[in-house]
C-alpha atoms as a PDB file:
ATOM      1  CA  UNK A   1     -25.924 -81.838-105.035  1.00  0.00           C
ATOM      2  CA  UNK A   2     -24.410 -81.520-108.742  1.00  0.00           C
ATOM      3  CA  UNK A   3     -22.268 -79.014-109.218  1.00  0.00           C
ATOM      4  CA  UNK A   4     -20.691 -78.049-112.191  1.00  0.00           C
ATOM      5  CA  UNK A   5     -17.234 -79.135-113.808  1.00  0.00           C
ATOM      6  CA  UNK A   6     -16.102 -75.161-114.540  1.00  0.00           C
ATOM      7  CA  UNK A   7     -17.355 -73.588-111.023  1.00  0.00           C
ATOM      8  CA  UNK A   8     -14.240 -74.187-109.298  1.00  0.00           C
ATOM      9  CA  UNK A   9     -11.966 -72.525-111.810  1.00  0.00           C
ATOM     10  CA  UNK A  10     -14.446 -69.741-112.635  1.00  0.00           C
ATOM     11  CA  UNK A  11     -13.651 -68.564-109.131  1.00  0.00           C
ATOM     12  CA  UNK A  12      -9.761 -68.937-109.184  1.00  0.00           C
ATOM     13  CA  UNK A  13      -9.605 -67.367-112.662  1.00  0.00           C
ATOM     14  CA  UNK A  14      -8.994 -64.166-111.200  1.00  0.00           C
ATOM     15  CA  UNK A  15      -5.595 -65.335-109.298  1.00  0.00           C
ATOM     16  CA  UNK A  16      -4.279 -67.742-112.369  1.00  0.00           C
ATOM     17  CA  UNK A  17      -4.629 -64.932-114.800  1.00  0.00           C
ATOM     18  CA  UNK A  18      -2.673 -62.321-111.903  1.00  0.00           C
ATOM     19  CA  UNK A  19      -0.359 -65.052-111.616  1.00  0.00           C
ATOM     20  CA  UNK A  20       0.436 -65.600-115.492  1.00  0.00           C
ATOM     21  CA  UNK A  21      -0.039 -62.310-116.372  1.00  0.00           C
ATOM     22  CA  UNK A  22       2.562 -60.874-113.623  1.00  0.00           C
ATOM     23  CA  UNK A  23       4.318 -63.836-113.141  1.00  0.00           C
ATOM     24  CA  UNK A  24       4.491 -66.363-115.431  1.00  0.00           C
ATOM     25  CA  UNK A  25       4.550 -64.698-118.497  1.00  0.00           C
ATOM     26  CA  UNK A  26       7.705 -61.722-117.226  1.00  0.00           C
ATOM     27  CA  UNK A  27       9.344 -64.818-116.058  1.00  0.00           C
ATOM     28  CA  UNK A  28       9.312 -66.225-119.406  1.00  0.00           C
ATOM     29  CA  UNK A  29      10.173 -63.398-121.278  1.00  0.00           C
ATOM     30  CA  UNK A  30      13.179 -62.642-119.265  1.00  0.00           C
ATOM     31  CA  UNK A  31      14.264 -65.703-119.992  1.00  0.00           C
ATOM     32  CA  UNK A  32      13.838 -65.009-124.394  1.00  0.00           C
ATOM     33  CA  UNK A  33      15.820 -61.704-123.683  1.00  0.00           C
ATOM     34  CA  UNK A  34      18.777 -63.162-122.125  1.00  0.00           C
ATOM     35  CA  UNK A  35      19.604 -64.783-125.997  1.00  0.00           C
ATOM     36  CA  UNK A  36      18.829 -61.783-127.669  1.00  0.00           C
ATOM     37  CA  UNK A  37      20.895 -58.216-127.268  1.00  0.00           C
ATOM     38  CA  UNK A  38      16.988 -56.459-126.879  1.00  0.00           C
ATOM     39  CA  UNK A  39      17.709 -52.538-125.349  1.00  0.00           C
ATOM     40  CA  UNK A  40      15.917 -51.632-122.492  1.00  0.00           C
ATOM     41  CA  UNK A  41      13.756 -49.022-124.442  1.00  0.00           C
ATOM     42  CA  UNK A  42      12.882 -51.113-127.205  1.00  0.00           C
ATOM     43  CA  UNK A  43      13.597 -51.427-130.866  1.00  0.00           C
ATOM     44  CA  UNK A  44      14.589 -54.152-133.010  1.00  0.00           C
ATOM     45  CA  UNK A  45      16.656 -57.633-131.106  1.00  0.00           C
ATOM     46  CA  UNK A  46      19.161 -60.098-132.501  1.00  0.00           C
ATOM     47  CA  UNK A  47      19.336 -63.498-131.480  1.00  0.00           C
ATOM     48  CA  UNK A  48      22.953 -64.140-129.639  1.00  0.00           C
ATOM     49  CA  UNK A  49      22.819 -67.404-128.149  1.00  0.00           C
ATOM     50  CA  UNK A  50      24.742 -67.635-124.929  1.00  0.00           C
ATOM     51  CA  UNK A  51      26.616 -64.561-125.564  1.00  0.00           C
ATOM     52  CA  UNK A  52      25.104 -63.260-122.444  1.00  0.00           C
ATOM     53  CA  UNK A  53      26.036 -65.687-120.474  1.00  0.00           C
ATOM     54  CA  UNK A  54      29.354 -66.194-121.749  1.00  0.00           C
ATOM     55  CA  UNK A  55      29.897 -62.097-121.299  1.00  0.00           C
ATOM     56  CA  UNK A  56      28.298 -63.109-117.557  1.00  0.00           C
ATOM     57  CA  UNK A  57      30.876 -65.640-116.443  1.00  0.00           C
ATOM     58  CA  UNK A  58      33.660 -63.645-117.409  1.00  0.00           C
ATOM     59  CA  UNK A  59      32.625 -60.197-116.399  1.00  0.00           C
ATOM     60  CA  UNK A  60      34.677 -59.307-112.890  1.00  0.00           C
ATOM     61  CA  UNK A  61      31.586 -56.738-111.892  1.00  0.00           C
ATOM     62  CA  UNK A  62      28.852 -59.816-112.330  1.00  0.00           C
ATOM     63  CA  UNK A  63      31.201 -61.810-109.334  1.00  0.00           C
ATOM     64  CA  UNK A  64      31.625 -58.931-107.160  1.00  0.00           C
ATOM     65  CA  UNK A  65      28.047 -58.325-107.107  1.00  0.00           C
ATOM     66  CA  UNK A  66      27.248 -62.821-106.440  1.00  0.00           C
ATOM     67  CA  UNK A  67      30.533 -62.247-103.625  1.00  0.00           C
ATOM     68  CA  UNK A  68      28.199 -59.180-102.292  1.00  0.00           C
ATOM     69  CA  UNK A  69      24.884 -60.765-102.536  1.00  0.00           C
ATOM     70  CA  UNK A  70      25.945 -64.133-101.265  1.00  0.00           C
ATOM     71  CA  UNK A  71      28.326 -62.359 -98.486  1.00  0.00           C
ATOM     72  CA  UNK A  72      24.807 -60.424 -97.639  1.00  0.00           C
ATOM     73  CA  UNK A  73      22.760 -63.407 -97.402  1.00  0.00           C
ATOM     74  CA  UNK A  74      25.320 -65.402 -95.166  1.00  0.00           C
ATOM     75  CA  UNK A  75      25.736 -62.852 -92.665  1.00  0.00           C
ATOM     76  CA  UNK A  76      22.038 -61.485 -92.313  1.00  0.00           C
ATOM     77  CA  UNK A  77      20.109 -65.175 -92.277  1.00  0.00           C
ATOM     78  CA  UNK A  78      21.583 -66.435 -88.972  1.00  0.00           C
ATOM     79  CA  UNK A  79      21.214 -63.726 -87.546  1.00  0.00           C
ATOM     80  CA  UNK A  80      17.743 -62.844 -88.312  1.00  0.00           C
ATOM     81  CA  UNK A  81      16.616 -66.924 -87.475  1.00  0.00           C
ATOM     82  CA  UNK A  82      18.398 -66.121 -83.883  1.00  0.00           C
ATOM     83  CA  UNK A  83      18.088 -62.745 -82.910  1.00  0.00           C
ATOM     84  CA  UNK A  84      14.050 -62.471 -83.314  1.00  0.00           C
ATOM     85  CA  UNK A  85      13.719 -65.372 -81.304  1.00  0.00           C
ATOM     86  CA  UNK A  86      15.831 -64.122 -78.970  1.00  0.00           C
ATOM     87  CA  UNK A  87      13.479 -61.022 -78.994  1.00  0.00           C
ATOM     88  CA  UNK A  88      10.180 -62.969 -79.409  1.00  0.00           C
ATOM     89  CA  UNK A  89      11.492 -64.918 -75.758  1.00  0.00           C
ATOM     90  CA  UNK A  90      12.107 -61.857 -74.045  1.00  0.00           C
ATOM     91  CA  UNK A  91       8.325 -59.820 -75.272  1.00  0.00           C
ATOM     92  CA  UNK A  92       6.177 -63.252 -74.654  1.00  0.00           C
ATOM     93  CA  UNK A  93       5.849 -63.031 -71.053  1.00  0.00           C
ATOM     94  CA  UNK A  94       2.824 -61.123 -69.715  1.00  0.00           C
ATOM     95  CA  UNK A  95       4.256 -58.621 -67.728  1.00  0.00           C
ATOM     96  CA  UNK A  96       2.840 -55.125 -67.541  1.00  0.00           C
ATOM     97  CA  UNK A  97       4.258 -52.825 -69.974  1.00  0.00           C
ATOM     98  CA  UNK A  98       4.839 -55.425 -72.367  1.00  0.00           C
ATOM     99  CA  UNK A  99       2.696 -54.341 -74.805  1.00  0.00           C
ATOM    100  CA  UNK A 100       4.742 -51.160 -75.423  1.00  0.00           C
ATOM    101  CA  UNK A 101       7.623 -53.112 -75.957  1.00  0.00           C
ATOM    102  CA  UNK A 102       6.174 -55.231 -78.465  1.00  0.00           C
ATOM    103  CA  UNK A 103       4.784 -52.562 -80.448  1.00  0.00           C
ATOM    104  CA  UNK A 104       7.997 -50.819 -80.362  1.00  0.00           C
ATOM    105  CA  UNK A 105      10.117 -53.734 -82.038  1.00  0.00           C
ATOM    106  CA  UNK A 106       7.193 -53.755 -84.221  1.00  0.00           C
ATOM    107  CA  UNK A 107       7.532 -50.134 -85.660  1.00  0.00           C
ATOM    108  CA  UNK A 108      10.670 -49.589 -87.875  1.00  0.00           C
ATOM    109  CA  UNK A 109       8.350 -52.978 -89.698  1.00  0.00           C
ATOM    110  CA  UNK A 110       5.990 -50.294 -90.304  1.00  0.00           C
ATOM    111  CA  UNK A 111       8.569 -47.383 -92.147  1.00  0.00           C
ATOM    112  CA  UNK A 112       9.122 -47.377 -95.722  1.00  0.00           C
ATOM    113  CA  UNK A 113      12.467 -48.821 -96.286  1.00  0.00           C
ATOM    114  CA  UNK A 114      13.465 -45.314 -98.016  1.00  0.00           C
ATOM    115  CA  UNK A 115      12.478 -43.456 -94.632  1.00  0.00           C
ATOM    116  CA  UNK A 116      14.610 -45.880 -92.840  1.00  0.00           C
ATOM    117  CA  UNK A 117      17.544 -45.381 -95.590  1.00  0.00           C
ATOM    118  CA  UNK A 118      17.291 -41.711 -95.059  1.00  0.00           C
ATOM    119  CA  UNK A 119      17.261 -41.916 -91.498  1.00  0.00           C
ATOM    120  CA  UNK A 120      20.283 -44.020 -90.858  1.00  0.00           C
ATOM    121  CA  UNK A 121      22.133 -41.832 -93.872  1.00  0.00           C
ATOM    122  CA  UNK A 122      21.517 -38.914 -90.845  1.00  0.00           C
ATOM    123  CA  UNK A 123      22.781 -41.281 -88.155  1.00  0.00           C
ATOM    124  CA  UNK A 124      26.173 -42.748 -89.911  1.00  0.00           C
ATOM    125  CA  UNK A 125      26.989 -39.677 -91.533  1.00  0.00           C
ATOM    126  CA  UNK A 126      30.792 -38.036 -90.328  1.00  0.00           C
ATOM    127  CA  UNK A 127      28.890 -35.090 -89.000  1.00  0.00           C
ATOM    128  CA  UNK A 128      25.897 -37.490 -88.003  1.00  0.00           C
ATOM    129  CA  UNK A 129      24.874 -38.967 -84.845  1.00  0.00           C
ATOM    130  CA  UNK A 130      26.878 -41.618 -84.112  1.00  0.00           C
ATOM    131  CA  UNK A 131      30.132 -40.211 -85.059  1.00  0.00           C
ATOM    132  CA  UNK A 132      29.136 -36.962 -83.409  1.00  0.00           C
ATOM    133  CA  UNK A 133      28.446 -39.489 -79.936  1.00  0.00           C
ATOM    134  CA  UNK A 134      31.416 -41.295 -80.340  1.00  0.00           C
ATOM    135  CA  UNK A 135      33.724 -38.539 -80.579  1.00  0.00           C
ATOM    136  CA  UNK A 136      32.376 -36.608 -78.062  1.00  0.00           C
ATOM    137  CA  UNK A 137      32.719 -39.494 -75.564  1.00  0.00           C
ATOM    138  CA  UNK A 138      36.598 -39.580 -76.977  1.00  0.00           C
ATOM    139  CA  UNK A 139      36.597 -43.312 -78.096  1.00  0.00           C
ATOM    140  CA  UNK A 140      37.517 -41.766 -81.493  1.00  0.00           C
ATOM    141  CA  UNK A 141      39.616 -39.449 -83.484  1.00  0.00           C
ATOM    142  CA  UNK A 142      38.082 -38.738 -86.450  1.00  0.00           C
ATOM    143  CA  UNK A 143      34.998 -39.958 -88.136  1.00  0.00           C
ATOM    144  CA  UNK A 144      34.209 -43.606 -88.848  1.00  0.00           C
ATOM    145  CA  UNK A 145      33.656 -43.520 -92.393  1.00  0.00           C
ATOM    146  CA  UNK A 146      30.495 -45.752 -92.411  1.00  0.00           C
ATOM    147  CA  UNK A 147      28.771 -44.134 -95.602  1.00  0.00           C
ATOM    148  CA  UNK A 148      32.451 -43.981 -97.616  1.00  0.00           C
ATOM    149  CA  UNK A 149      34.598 -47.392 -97.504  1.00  0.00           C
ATOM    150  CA  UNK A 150      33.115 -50.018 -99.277  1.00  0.00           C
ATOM    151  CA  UNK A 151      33.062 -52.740 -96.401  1.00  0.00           C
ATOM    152  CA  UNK A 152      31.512 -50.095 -93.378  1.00  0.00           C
ATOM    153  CA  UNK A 153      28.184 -49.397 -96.305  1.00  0.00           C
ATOM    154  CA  UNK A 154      27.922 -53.230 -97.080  1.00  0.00           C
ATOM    155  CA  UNK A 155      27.963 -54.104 -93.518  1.00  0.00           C
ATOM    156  CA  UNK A 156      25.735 -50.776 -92.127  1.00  0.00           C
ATOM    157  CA  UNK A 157      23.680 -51.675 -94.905  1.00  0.00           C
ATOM    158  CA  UNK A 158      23.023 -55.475 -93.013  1.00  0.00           C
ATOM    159  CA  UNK A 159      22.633 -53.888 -89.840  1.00  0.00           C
ATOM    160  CA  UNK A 160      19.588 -51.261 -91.630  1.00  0.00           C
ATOM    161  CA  UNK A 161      17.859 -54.814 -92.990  1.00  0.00           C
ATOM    162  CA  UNK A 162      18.318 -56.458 -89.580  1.00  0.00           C
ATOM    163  CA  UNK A 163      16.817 -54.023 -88.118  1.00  0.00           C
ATOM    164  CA  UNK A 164      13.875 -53.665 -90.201  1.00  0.00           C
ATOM    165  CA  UNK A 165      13.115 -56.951 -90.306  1.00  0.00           C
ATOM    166  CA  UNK A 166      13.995 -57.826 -86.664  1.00  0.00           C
ATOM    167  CA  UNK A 167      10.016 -56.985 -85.365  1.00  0.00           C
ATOM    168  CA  UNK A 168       8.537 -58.879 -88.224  1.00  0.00           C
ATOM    169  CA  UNK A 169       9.832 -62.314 -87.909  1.00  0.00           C
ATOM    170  CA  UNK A 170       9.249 -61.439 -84.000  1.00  0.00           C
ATOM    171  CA  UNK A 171       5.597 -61.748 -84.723  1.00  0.00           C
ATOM    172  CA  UNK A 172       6.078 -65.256 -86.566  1.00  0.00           C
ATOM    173  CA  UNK A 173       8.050 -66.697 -83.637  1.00  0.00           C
ATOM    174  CA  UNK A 174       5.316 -65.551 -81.100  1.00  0.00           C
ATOM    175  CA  UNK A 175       3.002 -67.280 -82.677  1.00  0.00           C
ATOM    176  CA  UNK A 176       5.238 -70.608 -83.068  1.00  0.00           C
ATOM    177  CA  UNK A 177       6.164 -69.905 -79.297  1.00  0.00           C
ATOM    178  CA  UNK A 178       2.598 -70.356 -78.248  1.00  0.00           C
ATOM    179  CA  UNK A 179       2.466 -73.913 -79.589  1.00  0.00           C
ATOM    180  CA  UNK A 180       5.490 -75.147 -77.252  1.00  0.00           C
ATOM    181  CA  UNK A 181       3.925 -76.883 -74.553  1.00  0.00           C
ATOM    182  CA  UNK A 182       4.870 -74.919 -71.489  1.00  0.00           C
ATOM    183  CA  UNK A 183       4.837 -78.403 -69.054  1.00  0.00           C
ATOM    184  CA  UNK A 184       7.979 -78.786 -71.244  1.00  0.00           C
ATOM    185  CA  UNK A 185       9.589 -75.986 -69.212  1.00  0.00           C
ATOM    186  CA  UNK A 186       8.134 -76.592 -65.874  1.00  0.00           C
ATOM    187  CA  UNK A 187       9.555 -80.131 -65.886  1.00  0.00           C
ATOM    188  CA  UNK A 188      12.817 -79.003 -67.120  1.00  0.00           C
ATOM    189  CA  UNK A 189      13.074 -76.303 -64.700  1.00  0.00           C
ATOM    190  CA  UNK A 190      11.673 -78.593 -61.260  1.00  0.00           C
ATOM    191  CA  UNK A 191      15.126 -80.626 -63.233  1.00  0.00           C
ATOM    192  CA  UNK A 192      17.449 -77.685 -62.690  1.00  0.00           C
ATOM    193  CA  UNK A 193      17.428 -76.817 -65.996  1.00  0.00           C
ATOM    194  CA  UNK A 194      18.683 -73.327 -66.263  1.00  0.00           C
ATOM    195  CA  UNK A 195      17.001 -70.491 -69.034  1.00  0.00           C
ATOM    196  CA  UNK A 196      20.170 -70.875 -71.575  1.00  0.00           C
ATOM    197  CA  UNK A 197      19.609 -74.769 -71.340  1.00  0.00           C
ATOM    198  CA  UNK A 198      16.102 -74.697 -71.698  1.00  0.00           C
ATOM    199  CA  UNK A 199      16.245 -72.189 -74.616  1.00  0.00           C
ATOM    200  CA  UNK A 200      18.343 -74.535 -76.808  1.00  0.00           C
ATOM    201  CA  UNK A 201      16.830 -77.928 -76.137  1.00  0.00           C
ATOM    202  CA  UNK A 202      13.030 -77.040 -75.463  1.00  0.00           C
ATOM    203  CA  UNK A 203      12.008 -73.967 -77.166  1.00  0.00           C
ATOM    204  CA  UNK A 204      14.592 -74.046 -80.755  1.00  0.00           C
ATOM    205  CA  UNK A 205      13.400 -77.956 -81.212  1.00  0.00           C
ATOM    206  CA  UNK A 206      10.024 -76.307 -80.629  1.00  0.00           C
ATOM    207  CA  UNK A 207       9.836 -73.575 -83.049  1.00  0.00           C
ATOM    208  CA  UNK A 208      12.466 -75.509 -85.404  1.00  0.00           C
ATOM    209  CA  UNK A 209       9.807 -75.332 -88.338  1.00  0.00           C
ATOM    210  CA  UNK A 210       9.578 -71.252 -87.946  1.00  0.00           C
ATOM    211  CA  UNK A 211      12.918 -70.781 -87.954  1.00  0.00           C
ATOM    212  CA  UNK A 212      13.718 -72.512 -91.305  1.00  0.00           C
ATOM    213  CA  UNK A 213      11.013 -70.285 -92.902  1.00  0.00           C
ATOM    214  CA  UNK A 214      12.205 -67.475 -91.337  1.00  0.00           C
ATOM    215  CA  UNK A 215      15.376 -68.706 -92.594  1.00  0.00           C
ATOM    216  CA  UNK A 216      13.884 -68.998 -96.340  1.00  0.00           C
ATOM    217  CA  UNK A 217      12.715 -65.771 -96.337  1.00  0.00           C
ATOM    218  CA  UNK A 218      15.453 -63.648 -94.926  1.00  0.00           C
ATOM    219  CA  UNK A 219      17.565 -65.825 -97.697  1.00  0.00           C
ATOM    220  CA  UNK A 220      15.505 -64.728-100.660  1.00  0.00           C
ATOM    221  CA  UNK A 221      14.971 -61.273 -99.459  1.00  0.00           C
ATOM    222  CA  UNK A 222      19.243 -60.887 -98.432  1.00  0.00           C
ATOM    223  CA  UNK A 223      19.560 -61.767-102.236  1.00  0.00           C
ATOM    224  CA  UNK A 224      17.471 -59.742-103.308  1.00  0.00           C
ATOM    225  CA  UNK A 225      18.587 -56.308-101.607  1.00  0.00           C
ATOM    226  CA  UNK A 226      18.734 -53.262-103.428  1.00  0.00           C
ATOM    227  CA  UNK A 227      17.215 -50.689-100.912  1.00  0.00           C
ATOM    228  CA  UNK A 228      19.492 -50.402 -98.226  1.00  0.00           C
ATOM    229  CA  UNK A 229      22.741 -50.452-100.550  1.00  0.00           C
ATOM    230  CA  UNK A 230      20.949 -47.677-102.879  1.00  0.00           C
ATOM    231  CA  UNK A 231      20.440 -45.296 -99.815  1.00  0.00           C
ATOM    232  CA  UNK A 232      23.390 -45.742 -98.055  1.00  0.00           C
ATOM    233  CA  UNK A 233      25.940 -46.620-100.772  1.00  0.00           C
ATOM    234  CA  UNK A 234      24.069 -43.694-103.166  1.00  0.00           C
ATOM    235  CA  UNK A 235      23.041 -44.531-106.614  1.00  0.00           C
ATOM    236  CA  UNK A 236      26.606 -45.966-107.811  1.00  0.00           C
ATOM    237  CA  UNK A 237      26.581 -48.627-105.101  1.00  0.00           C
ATOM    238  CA  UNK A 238      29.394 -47.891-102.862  1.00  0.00           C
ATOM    239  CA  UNK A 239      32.857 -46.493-103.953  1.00  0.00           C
ATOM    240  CA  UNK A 240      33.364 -47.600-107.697  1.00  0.00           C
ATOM    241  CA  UNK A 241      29.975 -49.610-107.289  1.00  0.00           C
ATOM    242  CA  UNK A 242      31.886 -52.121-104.733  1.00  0.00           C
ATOM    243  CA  UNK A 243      28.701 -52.981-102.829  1.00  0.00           C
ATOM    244  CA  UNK A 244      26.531 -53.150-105.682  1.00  0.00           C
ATOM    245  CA  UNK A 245      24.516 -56.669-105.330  1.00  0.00           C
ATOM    246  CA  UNK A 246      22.987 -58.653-107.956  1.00  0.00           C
ATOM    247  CA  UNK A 247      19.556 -56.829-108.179  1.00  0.00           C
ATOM    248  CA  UNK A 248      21.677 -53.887-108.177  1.00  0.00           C
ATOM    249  CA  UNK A 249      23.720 -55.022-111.293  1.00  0.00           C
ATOM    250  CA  UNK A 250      20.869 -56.022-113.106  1.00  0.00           C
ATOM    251  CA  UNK A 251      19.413 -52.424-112.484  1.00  0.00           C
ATOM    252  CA  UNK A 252      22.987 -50.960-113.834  1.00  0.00           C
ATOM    253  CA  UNK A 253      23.747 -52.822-116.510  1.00  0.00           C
ATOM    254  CA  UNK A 254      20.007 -53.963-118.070  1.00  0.00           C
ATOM    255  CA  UNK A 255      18.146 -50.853-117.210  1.00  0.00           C
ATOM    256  CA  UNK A 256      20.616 -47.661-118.220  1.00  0.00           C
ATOM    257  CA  UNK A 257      18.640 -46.069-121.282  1.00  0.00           C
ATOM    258  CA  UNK A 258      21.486 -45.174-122.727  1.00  0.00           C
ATOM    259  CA  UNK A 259      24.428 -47.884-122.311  1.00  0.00           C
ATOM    260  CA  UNK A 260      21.749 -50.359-121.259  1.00  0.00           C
ATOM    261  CA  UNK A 261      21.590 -54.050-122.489  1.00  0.00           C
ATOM    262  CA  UNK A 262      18.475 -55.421-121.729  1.00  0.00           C
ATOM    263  CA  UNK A 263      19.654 -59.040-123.041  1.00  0.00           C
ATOM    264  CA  UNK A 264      22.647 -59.178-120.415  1.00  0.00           C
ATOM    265  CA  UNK A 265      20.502 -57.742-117.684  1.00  0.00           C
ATOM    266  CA  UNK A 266      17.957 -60.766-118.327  1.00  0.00           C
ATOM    267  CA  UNK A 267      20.769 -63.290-118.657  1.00  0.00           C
ATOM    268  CA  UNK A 268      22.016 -62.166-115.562  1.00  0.00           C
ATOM    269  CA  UNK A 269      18.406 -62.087-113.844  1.00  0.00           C
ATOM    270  CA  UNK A 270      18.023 -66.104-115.047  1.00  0.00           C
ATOM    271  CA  UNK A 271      20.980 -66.468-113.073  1.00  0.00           C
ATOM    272  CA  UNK A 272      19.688 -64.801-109.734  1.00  0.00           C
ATOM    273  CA  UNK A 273      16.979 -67.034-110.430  1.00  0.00           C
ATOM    274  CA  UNK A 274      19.027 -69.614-110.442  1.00  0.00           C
ATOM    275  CA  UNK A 275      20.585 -68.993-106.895  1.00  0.00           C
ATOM    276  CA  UNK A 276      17.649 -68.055-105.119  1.00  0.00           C
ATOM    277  CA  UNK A 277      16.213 -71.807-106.217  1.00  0.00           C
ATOM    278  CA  UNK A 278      18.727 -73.412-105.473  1.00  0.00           C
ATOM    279  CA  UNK A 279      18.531 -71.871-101.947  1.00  0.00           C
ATOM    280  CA  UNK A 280      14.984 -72.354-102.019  1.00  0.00           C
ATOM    281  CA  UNK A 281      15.514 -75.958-102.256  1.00  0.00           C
ATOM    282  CA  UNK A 282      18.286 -76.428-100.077  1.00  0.00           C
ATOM    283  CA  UNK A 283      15.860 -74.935 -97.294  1.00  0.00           C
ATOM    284  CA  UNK A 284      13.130 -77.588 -98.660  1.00  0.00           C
ATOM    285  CA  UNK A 285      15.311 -80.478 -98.278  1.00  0.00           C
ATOM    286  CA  UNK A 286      16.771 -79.037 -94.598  1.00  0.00           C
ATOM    287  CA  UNK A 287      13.273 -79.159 -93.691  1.00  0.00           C
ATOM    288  CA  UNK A 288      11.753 -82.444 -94.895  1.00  0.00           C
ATOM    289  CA  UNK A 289      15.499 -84.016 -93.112  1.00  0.00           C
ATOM    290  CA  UNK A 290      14.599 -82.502 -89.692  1.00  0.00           C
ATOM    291  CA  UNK A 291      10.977 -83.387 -89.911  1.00  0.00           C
ATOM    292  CA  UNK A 292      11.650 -87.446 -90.796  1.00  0.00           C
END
């Protein structure tokens, strides 16, 4: 049957002009404004070169913020590749009651990240929750200062992401755990093969392929951050804007109306690009090494 040349792209039009429109084109742009000193409201640019990026490489604030994002990203993606599998193992079984358990790992995936901000602001507070539990149980003196000192926000702030996210990457190792043959198991476990042994040489080789994607994505999304350290860390990002990661940077120092420089907020956007890619393909290459 003949079919015409043009009927194929008349029906993915739609997505290639979302995706130029929304993302080629703002990708493109950013990248003109970080040679130019443009102002976030508008008005007339000058071309500067690599001003911006000179200004970037030298400015302390622009490697505190890579130290915090990177630090983030680090600490959050091994333990969001283990700990949902961990949890994914424990909820697959079909025991009664199970259900309940699975949809309650699931929720917090389900609350806006601001609800969840607000809520653990109410927990780590020095009148909240925990402090309130801890002290009353005597195993301290005086209130952990969780939502004060710079270190105690960036690191409550991990444990807020980890927690969101731990019920959504659950759902993408259940699904990878249903393709691991379960003979594998049986045979290892007629071999004495005991549930720790069998977890690390049966079922990680088996879901090896979800776990680097889980692993992609909890790297691009740890880089990208801004939620959790904006709710916890208020808007100045921590004490003197210590905790303040790159997307948080970018919103300070590109985005102000006032003191705003939209130029150096795109120059240093090119180079958040720039990492996340290069993380991007580092988990590419990982992947295509494990697979030959």
């Amino acid at each position: 049957m003949y079919r015409r040349w043009w009927l194929p792209w008349l029906w993915t039009a739609p997505a290639i002009v979302c995706a130029v429109v929304f993302g080629v084109f703002p990708f493109l742009n950013t990248v003109l404004l970080s040679f130019t000193n443009a102002k976030p409201l508008g008005g007339a640019a000058s071309f500067v070169g690599l001003d911006n990026y000179t200004r970037m490489f030298q400015d302390d604030d622009f490697w505190l913020a890579t130290r915090n994002s990177i630090l983030y990203a680090v600490i959050v993606v091994p333990l969001m590749v283990l700990l949902p599998l961990m949890l994914a193992v424990l909820v697959e079984k079909n025991l009664p009651g199970i259900g309940f358990f699975r949809s309650a790992f699931y929720t917090p995936v389900l609350a806006s990240s601001v609800v969840v901000g607000l809520s653990w602001q109410w927990l780590l507070a020095d009148d909240g929750l925990v402090n309130t539990w801890l002290e009353k149980a005597h195993l301290i003196r005086s209130a952990i200062p969780f939502l004060s000192d710079s270190w105690l926000i960036l690191l409550s702030a991990m444990g807020l992401t980890l927690w969101k996210g731990l019920g959504w990457y659950m759902v993408f190792y259940l699904a990878a755990l249903g393709n691991v043959p379960k003979e594998l198991h049986e045979a290892a476990q007629m071999d004495g093969a005991g549930a720790v042994r069998r977890f690390w040489h049966i079922t990680v080789p088996g879901v090896r392929t979800a776990m680097m994607l889980v692993g992609t994505l909890t790297g691009i999304g740890s880089l990208r951050v801004f939620t959790e350290i904006y709710m916890l860390g208020s808007s100045t990002g921590g004490p003197g804007g210590a905790d303040r990661t790159l997307p948080f940077y970018i919103r300070d120092v590109g985005l102000d109306p006032i003191t705003g420089n939209a130029g150096y907020g795109s120059a240093v956007s090119v180079a958040l690009f720039a990492l996340t890619l290069g993380l991007t393909l580092l988990a590419q290459r990982l992947t295509k090494e494990d697979e030959s």
